[in-house]
PDB file of N, CA and C in Angstrom:
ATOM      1  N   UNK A   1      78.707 111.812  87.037  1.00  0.00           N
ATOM      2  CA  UNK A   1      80.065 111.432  86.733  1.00  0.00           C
ATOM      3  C   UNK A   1      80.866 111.451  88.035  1.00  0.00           C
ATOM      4  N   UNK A   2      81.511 110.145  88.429  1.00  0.00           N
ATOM      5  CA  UNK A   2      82.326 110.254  89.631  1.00  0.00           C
ATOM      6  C   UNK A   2      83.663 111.398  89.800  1.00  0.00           C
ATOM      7  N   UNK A   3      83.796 111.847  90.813  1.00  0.00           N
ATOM      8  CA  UNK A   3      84.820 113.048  90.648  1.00  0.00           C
ATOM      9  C   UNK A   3      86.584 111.683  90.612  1.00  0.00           C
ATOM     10  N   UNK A   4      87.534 113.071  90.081  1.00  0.00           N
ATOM     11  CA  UNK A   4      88.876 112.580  89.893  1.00  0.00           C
ATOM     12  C   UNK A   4      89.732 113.147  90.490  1.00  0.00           C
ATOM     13  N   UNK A   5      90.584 112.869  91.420  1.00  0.00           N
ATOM     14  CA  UNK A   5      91.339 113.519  91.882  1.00  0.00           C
ATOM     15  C   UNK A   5      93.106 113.034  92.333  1.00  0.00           C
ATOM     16  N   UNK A   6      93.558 113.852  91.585  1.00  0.00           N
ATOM     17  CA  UNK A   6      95.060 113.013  91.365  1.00  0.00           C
ATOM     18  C   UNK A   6      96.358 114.476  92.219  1.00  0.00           C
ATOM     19  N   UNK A   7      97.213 113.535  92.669  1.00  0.00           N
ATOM     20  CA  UNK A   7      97.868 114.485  93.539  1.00  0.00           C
ATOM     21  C   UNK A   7      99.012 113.948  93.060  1.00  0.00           C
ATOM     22  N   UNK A   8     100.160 115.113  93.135  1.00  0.00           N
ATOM     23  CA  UNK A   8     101.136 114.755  92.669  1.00  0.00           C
ATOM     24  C   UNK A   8     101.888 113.906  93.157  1.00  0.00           C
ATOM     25  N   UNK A   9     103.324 113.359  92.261  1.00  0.00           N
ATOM     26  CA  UNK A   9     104.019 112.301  93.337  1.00  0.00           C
ATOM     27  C   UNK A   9     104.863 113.137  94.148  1.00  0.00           C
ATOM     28  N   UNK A  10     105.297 112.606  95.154  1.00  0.00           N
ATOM     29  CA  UNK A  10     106.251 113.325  95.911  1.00  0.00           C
ATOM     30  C   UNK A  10     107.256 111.910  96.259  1.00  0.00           C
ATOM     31  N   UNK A  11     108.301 112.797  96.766  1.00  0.00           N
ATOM     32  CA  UNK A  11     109.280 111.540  97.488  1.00  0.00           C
ATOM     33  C   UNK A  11     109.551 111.627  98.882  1.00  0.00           C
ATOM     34  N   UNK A  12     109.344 109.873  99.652  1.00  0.00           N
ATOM     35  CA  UNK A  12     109.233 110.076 100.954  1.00  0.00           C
ATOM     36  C   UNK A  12     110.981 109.674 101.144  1.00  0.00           C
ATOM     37  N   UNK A  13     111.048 110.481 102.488  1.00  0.00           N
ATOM     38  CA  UNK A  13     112.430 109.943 103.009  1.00  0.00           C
ATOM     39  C   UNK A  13     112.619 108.922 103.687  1.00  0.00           C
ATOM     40  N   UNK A  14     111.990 107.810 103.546  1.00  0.00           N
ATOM     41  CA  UNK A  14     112.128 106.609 103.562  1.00  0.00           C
ATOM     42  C   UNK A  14     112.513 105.557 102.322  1.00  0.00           C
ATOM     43  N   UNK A  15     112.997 104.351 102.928  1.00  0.00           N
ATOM     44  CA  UNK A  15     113.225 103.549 101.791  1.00  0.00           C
ATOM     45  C   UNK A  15     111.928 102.871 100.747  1.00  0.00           C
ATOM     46  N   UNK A  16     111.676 102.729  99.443  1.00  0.00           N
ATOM     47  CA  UNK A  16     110.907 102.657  98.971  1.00  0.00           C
ATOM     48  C   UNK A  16     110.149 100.997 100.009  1.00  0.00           C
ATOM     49  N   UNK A  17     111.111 100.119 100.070  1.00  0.00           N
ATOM     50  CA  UNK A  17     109.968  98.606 100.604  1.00  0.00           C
ATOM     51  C   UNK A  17     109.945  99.350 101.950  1.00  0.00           C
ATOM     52  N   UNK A  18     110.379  99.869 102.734  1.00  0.00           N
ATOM     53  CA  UNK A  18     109.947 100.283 103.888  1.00  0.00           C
ATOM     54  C   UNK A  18     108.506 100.663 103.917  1.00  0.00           C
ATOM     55  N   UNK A  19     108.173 101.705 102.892  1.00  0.00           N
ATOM     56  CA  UNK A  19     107.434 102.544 102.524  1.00  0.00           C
ATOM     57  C   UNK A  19     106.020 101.090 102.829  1.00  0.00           C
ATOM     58  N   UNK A  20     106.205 100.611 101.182  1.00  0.00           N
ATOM     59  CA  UNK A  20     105.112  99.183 100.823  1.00  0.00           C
ATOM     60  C   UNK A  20     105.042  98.757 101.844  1.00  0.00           C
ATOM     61  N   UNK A  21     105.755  97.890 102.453  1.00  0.00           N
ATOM     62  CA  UNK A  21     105.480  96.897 103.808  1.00  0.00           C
ATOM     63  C   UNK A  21     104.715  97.631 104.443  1.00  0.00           C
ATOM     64  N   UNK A  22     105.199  98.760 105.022  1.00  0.00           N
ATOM     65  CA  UNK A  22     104.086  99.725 106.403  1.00  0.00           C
ATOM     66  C   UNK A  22     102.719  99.832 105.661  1.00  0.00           C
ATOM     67  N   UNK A  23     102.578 100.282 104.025  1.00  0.00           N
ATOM     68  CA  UNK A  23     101.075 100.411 104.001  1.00  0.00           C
ATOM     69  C   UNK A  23     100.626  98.842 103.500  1.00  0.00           C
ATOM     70  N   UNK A  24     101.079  98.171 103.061  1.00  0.00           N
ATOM     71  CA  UNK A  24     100.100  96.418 102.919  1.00  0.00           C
ATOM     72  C   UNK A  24      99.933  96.261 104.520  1.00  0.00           C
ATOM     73  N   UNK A  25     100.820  96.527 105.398  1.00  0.00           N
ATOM     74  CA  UNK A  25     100.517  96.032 107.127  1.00  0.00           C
ATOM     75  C   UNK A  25      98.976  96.441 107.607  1.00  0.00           C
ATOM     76  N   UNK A  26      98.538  97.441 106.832  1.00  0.00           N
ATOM     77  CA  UNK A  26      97.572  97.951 107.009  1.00  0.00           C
ATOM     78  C   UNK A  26      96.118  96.966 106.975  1.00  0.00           C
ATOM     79  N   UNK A  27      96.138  96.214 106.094  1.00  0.00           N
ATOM     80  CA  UNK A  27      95.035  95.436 105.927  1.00  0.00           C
ATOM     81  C   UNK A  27      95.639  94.071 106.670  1.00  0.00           C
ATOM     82  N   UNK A  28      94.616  92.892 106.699  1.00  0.00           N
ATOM     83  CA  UNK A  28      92.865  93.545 106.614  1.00  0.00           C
ATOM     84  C   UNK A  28      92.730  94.086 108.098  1.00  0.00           C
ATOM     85  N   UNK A  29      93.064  94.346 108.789  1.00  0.00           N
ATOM     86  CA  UNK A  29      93.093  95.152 109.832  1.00  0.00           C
ATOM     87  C   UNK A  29      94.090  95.614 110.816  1.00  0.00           C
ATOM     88  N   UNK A  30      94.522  96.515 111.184  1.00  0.00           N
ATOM     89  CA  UNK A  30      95.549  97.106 112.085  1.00  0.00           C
ATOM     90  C   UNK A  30      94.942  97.498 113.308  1.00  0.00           C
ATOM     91  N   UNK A  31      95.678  97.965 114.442  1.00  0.00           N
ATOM     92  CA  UNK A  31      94.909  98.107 115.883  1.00  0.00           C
ATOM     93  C   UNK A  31      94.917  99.515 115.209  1.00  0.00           C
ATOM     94  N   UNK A  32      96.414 100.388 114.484  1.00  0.00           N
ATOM     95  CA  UNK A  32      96.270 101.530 114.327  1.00  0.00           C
ATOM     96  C   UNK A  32      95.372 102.607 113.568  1.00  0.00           C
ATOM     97  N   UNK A  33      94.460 101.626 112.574  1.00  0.00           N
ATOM     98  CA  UNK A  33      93.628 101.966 111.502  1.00  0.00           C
ATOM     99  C   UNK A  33      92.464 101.657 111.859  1.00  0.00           C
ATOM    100  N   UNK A  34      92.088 101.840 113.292  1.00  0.00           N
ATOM    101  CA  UNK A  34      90.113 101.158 113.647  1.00  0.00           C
ATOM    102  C   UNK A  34      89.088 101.335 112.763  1.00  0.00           C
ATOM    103  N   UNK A  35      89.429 102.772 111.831  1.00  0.00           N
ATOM    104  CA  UNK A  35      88.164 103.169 111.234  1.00  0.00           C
ATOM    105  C   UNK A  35      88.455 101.983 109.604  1.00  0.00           C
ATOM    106  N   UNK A  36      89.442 100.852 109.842  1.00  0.00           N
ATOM    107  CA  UNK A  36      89.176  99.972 108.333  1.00  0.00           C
ATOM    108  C   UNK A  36      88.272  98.692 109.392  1.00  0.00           C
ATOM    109  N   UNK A  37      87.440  98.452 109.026  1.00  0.00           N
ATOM    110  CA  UNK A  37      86.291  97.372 109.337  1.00  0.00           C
ATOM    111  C   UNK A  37      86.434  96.628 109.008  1.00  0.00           C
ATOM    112  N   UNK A  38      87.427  95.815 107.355  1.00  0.00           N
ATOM    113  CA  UNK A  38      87.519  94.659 106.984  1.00  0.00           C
ATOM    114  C   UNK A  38      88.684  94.925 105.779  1.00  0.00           C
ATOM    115  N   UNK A  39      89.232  94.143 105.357  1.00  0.00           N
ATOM    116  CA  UNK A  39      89.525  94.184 103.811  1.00  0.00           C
ATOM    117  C   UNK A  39      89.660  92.750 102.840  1.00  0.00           C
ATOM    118  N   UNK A  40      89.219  92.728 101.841  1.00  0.00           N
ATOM    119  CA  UNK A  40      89.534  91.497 101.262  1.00  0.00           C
ATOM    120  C   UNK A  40      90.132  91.426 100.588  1.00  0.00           C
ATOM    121  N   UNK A  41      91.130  90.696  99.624  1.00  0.00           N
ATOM    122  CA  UNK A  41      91.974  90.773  98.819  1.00  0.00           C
ATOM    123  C   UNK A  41      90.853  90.120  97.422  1.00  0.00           C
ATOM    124  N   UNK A  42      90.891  90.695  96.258  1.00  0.00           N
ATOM    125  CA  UNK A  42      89.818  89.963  95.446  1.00  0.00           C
ATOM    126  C   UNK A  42      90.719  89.321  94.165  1.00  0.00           C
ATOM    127  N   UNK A  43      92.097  89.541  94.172  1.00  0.00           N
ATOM    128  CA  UNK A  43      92.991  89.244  93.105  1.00  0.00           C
ATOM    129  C   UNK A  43      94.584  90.122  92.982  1.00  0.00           C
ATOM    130  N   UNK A  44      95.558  88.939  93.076  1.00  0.00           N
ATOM    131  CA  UNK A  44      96.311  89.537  93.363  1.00  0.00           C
ATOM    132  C   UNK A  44      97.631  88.911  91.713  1.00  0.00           C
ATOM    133  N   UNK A  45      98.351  89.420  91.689  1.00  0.00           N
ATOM    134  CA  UNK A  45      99.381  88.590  90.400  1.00  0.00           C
ATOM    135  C   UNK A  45     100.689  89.911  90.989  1.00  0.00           C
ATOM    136  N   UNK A  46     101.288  88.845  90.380  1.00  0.00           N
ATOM    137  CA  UNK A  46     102.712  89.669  90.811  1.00  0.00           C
ATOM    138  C   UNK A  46     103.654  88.664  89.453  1.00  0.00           C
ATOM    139  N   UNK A  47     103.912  89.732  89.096  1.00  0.00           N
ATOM    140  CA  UNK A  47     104.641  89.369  87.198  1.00  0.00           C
ATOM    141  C   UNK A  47     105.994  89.518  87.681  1.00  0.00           C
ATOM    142  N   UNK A  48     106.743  88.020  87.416  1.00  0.00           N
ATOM    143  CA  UNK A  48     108.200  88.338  87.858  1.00  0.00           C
ATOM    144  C   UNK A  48     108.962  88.623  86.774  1.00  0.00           C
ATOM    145  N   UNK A  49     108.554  89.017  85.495  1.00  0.00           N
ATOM    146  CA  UNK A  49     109.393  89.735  83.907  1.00  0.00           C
ATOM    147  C   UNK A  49     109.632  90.880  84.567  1.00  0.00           C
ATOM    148  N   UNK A  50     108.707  91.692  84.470  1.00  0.00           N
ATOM    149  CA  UNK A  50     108.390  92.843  85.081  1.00  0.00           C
ATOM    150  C   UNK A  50     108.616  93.414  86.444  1.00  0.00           C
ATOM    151  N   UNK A  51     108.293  92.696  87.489  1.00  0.00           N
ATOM    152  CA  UNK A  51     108.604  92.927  88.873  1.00  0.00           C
ATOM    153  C   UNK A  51     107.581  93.681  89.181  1.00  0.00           C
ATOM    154  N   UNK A  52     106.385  93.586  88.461  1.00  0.00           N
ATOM    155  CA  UNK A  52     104.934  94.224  89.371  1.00  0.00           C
ATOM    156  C   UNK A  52     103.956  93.788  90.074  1.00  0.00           C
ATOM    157  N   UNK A  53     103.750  94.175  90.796  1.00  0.00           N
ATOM    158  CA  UNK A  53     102.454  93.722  91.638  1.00  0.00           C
ATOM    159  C   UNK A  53     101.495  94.623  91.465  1.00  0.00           C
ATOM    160  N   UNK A  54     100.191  93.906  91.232  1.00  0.00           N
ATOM    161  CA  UNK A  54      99.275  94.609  91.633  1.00  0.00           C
ATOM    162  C   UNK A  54      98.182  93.583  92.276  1.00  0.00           C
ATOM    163  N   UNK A  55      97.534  94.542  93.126  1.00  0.00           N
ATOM    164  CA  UNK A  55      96.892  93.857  94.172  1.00  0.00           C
ATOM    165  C   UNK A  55      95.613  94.882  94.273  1.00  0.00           C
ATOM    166  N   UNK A  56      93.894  94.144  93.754  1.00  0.00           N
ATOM    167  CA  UNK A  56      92.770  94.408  93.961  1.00  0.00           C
ATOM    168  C   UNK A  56      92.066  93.915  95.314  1.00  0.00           C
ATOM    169  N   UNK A  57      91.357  95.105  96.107  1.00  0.00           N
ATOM    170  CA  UNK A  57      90.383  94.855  97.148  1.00  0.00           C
ATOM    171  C   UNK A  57      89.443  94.991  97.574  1.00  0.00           C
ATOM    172  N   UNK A  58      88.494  95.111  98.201  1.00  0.00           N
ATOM    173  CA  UNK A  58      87.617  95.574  98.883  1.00  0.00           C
ATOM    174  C   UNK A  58      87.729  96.127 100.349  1.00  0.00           C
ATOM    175  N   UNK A  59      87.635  97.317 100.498  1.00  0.00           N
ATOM    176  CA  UNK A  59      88.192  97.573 102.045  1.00  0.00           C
ATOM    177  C   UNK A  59      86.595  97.872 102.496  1.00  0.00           C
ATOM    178  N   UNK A  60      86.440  97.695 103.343  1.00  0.00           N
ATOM    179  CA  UNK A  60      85.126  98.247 104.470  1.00  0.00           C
ATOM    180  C   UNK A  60      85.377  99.202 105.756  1.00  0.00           C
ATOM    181  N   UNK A  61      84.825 100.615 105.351  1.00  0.00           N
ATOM    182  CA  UNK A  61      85.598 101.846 106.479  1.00  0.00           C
ATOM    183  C   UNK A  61      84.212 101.844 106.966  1.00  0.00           C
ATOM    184  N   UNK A  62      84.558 102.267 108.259  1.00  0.00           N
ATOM    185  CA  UNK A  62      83.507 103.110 109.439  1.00  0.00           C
ATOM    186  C   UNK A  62      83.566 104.305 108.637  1.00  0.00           C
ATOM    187  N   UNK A  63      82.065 105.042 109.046  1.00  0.00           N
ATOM    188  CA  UNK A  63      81.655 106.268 108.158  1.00  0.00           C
ATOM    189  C   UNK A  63      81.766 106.973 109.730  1.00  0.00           C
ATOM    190  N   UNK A  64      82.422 108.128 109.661  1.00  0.00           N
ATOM    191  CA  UNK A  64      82.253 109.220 110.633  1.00  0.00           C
ATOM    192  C   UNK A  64      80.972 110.124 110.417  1.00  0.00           C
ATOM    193  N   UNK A  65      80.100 109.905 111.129  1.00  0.00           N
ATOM    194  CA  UNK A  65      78.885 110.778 110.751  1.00  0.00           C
ATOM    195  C   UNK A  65      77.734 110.402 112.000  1.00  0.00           C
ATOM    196  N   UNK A  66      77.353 111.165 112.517  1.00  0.00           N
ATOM    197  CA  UNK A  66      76.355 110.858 113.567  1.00  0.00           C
ATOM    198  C   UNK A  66      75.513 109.734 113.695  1.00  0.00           C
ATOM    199  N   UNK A  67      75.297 109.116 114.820  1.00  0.00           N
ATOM    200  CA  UNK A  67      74.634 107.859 114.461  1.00  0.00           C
ATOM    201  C   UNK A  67      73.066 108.065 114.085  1.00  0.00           C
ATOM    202  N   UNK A  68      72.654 109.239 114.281  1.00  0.00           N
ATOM    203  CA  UNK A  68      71.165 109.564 114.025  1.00  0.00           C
ATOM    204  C   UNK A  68      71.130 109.527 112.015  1.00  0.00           C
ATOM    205  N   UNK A  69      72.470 110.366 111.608  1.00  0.00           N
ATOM    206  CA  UNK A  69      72.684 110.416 109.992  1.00  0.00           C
ATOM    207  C   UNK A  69      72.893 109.312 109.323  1.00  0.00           C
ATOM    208  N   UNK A  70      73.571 108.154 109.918  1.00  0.00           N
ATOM    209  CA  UNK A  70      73.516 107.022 109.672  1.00  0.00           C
ATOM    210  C   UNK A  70      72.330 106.181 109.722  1.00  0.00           C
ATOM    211  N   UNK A  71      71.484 106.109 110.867  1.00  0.00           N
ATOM    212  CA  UNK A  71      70.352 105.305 110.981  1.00  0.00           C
ATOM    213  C   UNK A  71      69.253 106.218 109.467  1.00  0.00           C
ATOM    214  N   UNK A  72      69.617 107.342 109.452  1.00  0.00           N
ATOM    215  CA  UNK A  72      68.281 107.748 108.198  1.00  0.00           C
ATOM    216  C   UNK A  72      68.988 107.642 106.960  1.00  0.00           C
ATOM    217  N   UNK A  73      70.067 107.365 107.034  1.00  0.00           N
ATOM    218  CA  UNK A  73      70.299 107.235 105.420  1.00  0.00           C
ATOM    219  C   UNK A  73      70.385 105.919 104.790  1.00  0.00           C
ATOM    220  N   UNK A  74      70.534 104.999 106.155  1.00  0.00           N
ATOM    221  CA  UNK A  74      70.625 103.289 105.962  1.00  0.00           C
ATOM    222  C   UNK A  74      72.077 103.186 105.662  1.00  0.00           C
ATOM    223  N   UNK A  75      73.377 104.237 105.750  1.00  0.00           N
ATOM    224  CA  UNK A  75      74.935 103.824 105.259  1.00  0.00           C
ATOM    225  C   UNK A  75      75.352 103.974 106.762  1.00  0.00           C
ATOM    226  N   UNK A  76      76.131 102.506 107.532  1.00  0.00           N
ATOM    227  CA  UNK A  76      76.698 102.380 108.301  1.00  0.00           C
ATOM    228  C   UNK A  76      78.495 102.098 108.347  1.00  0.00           C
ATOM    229  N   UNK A  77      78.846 102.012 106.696  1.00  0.00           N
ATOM    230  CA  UNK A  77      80.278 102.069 106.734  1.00  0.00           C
ATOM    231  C   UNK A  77      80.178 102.331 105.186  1.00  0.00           C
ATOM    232  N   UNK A  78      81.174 102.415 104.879  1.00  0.00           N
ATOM    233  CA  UNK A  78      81.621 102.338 103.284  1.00  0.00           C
ATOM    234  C   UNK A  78      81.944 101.580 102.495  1.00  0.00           C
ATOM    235  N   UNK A  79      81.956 101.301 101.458  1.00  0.00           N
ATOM    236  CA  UNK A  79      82.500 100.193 100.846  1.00  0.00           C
ATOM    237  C   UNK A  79      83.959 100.784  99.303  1.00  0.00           C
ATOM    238  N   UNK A  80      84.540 100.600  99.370  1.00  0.00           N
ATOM    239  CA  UNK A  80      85.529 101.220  98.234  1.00  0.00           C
ATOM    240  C   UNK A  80      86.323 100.291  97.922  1.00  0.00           C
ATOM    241  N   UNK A  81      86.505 100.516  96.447  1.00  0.00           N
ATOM    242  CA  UNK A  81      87.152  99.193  95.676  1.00  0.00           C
ATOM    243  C   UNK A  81      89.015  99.696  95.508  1.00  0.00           C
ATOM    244  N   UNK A  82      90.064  98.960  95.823  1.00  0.00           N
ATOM    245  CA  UNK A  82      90.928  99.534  95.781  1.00  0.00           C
ATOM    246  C   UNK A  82      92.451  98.849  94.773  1.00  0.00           C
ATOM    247  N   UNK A  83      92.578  99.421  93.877  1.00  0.00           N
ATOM    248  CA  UNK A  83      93.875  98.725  92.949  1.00  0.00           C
ATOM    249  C   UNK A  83      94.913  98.981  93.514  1.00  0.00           C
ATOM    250  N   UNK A  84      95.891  98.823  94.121  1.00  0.00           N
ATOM    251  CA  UNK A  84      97.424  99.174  93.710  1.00  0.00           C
ATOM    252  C   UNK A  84      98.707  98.492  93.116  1.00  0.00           C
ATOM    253  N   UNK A  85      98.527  99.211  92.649  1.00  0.00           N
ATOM    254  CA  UNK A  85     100.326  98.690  91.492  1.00  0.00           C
ATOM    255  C   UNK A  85     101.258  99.131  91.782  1.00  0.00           C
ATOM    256  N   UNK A  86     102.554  97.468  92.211  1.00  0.00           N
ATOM    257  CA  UNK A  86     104.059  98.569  92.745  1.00  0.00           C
ATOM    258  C   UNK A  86     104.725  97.725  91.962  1.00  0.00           C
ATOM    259  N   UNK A  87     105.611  98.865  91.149  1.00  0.00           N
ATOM    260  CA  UNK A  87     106.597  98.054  90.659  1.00  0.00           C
ATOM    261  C   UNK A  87     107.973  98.651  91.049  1.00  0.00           C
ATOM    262  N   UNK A  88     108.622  97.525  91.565  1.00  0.00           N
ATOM    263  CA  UNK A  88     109.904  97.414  92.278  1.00  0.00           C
ATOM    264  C   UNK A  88     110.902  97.872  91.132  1.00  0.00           C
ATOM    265  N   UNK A  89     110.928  97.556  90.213  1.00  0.00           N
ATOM    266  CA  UNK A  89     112.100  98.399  89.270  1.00  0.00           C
ATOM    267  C   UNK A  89     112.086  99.656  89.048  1.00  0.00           C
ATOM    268  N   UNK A  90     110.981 100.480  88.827  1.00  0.00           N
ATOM    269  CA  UNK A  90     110.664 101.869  88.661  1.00  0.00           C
ATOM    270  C   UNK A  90     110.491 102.813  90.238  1.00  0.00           C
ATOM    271  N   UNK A  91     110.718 101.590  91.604  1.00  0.00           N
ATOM    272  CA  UNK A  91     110.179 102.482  92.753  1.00  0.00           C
ATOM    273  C   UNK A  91     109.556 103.163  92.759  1.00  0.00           C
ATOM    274  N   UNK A  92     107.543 102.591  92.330  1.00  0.00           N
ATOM    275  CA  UNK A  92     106.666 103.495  91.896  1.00  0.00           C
ATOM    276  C   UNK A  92     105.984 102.934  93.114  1.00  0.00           C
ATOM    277  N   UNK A  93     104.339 103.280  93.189  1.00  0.00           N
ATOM    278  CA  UNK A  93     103.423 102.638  93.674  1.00  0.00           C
ATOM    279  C   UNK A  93     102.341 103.639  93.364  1.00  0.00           C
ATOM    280  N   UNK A  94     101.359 102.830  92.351  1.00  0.00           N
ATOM    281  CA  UNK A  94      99.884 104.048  92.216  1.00  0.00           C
ATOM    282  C   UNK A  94      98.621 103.239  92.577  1.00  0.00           C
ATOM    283  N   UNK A  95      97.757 103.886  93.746  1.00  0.00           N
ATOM    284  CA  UNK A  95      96.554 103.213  94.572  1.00  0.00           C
ATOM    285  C   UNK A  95      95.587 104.473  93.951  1.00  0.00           C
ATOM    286  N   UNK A  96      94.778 103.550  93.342  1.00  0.00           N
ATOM    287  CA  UNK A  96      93.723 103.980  92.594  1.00  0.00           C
ATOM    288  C   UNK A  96      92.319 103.737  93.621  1.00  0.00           C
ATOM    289  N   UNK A  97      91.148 104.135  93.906  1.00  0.00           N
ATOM    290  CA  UNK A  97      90.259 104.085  94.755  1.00  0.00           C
ATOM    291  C   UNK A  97      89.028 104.416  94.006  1.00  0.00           C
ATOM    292  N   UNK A  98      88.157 103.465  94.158  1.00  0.00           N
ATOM    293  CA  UNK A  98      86.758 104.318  93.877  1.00  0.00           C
ATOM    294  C   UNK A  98      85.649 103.683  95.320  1.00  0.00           C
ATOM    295  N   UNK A  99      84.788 104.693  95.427  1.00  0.00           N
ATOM    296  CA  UNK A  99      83.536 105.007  96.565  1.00  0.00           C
ATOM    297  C   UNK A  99      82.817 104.567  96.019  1.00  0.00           C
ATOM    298  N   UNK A 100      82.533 103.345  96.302  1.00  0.00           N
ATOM    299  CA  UNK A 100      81.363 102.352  96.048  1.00  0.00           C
ATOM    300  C   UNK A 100      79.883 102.628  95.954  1.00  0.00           C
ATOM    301  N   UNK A 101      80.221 103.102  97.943  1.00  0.00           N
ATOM    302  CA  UNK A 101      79.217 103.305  98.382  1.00  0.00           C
ATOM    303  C   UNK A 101      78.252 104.667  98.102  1.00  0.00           C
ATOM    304  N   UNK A 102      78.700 105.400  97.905  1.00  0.00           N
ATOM    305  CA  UNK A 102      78.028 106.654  97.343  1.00  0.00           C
ATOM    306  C   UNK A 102      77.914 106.591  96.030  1.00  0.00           C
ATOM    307  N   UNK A 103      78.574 106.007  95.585  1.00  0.00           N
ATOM    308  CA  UNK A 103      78.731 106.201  93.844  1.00  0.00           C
ATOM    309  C   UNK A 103      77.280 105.359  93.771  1.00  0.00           C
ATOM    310  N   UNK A 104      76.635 104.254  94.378  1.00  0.00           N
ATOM    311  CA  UNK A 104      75.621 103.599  94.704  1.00  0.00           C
ATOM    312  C   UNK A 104      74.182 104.420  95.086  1.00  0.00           C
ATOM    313  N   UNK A 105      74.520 104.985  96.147  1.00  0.00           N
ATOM    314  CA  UNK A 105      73.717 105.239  96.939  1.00  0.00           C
ATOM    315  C   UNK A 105      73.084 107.007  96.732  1.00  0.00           C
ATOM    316  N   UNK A 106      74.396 107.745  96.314  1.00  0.00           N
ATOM    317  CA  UNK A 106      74.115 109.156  95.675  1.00  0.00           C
ATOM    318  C   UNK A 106      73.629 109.228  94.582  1.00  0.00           C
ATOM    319  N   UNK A 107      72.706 109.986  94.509  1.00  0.00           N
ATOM    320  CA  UNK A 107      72.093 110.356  93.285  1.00  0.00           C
ATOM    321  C   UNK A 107      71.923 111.900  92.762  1.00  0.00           C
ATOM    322  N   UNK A 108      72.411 112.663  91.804  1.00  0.00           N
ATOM    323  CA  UNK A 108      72.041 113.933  91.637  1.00  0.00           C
ATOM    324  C   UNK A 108      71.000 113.567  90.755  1.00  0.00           C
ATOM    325  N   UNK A 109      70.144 115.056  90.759  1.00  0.00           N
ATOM    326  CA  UNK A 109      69.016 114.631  90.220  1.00  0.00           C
ATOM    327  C   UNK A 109      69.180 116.038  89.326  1.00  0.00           C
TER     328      UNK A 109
END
């Protein structure tokens, strides 16, 4: 069973689109974010009743891990699937994530 882990909301002292803009700037690549390798956008809708967006991806991270641990396990980056939903009337935003690549590749036995 994949683990869950939810953290509370907090409020930043910034303005909420300030906030959005700086993290969408992020993909599909930033000079400041080296360890994101790619991102794709796989579906995006933005409901103007509502005023939500949500936006599905695929990001591709560099794995920090020795290159000897990498060459024996055959995982040279990650793969993680990523939702987020912002809706501008409620000044929310929830980025949901799941680990592809392990969820794949790990096995308990």
């Amino acid at each position: 069973m994949p683990s869950s882990h939810t953290f509370p909301p907090f409020i930043i002292p910034h303005p909420f689109e300030l906030y959005v803009d700086v993290y969408l700037s992020r993909f599909p690549k930033h000079e400041k974010f080296p360890y994101i390798l790619d991102s794709e956008v796989t579906e995006e809708t933005h409901d103007k009743d509502t005023n939500i967006r949500k936006i599905k991806r695929t990001i591709k991270l560099d794995l920090e891990a020795p290159s000897w641990l990498k060459t024996l396990s055959g995982m040279y980056f990650a793969v993680f699937f990523e939702e987020t939903t912002i809706d501008y009337n409620n000044r929310t935003m929830v980025i949901t994530t799941v680990n592809d690549t392990f969820s794949s590749k790990v096995r308990m036995i």
